[in-house]
Protein backbone atom coordinates (compact mmCIF):
# COMPACT_ATOMS: atom_id res chain seq x y z
CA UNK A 1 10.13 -49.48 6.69
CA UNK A 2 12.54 -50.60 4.02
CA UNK A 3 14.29 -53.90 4.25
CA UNK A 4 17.56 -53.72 5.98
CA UNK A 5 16.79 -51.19 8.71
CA UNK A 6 17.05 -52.24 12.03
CA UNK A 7 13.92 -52.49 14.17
CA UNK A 8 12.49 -50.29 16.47
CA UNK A 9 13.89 -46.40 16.69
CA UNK A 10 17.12 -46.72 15.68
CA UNK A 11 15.54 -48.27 12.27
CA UNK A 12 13.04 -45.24 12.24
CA UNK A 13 16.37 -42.66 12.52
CA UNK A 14 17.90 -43.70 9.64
CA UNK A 15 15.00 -44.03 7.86
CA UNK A 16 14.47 -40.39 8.23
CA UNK A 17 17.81 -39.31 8.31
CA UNK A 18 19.98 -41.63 5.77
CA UNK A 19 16.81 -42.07 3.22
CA UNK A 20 14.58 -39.73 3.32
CA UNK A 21 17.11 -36.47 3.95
CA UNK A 22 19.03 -37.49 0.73
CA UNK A 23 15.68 -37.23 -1.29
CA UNK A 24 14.06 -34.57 0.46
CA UNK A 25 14.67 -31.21 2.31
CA UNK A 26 12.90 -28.37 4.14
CA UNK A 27 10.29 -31.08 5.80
CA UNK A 28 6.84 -29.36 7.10
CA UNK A 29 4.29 -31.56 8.57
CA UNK A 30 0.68 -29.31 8.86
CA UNK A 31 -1.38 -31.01 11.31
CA UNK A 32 -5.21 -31.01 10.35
CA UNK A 33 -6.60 -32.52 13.39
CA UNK A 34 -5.48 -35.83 15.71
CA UNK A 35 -8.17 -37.93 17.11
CA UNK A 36 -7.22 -40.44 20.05
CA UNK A 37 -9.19 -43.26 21.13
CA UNK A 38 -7.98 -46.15 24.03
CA UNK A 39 -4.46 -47.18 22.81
CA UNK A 40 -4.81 -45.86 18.81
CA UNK A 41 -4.14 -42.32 17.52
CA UNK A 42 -5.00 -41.22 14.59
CA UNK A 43 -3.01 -38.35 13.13
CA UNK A 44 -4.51 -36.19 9.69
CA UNK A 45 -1.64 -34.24 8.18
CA UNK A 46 -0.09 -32.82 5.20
CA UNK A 47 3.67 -33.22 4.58
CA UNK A 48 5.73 -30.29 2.47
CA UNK A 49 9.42 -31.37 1.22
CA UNK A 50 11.28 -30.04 -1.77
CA UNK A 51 12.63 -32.89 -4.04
CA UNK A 52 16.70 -32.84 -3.95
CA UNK A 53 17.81 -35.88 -4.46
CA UNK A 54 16.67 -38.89 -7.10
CA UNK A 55 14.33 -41.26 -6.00
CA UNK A 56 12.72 -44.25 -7.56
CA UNK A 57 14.40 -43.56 -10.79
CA UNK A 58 13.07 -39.75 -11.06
CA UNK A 59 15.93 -37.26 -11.07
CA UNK A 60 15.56 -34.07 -8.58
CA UNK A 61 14.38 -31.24 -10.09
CA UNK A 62 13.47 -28.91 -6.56
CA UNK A 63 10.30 -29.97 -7.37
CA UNK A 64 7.78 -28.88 -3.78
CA UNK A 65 5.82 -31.45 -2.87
CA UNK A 66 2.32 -31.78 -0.90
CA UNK A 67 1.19 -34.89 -0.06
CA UNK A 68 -1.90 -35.26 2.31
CA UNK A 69 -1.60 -38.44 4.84
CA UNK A 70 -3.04 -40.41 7.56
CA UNK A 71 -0.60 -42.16 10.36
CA UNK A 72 -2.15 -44.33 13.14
CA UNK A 73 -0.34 -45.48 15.76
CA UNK A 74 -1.20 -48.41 18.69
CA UNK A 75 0.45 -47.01 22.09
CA UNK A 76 1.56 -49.54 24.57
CA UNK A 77 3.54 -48.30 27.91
CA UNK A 78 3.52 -44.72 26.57
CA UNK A 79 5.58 -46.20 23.55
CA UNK A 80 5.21 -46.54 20.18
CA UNK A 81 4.27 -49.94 19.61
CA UNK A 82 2.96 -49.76 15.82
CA UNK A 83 1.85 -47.36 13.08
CA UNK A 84 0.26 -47.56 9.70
CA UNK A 85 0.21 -45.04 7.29
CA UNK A 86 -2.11 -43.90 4.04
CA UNK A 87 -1.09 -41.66 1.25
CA UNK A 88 -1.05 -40.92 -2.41
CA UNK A 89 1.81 -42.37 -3.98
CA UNK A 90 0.69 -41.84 -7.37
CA UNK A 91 0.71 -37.96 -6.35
CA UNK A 92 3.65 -38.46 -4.81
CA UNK A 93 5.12 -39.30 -7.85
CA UNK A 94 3.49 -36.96 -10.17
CA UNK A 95 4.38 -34.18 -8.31
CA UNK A 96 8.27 -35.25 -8.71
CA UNK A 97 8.02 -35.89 -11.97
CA UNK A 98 6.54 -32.57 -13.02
């Protein structure tokens, strides 16, 4: 998460709702598969958002953007306890720029 958030969900909300829905609308996640094992999940997806807002110094052209990712997250207590994440960020930004 960005600096300045507070922890935990209410950090994550924001995130999401503050950051992320100023940049981006019309969010679809496409699950390709989810694999669990003990206290980790791991979680294959591809994320659709149209680009409506600048970001990172690239003004919003409605741009759609597909960005394949990976998310794993440690369960403890049936909680969220952490998650890491892998994508293309180059693409990411290639696509906005385009």
């Amino acid at each position: 998460m960005p600096p300045g958030l507070p922890p935990g969900p209410e950090g994550v909300r924001k995130f999401f709702k503050e950051i992320l829905g100023s940049v981006f609308s019309d969010l679809k996640i496409d699950i390709e598969f989810m694999l669990a094992e003990g206290d980790k999940v791991d979680c294959h997806f591809v994320v659709t958002v149209k680009h409506i807002g600048d970001f990172a110094g690239i003004k919003a052209k409605g741009n759609l953007i597909r960005l394949s990712a990976i998310s794993t997250f440690r369960i403890e207590n049936g909680k969220l306890a952490e998650a890491w994440e892998i994508y293309d960020k180059d693409s990411l930004l290639q696509q906005m720029r385009a």
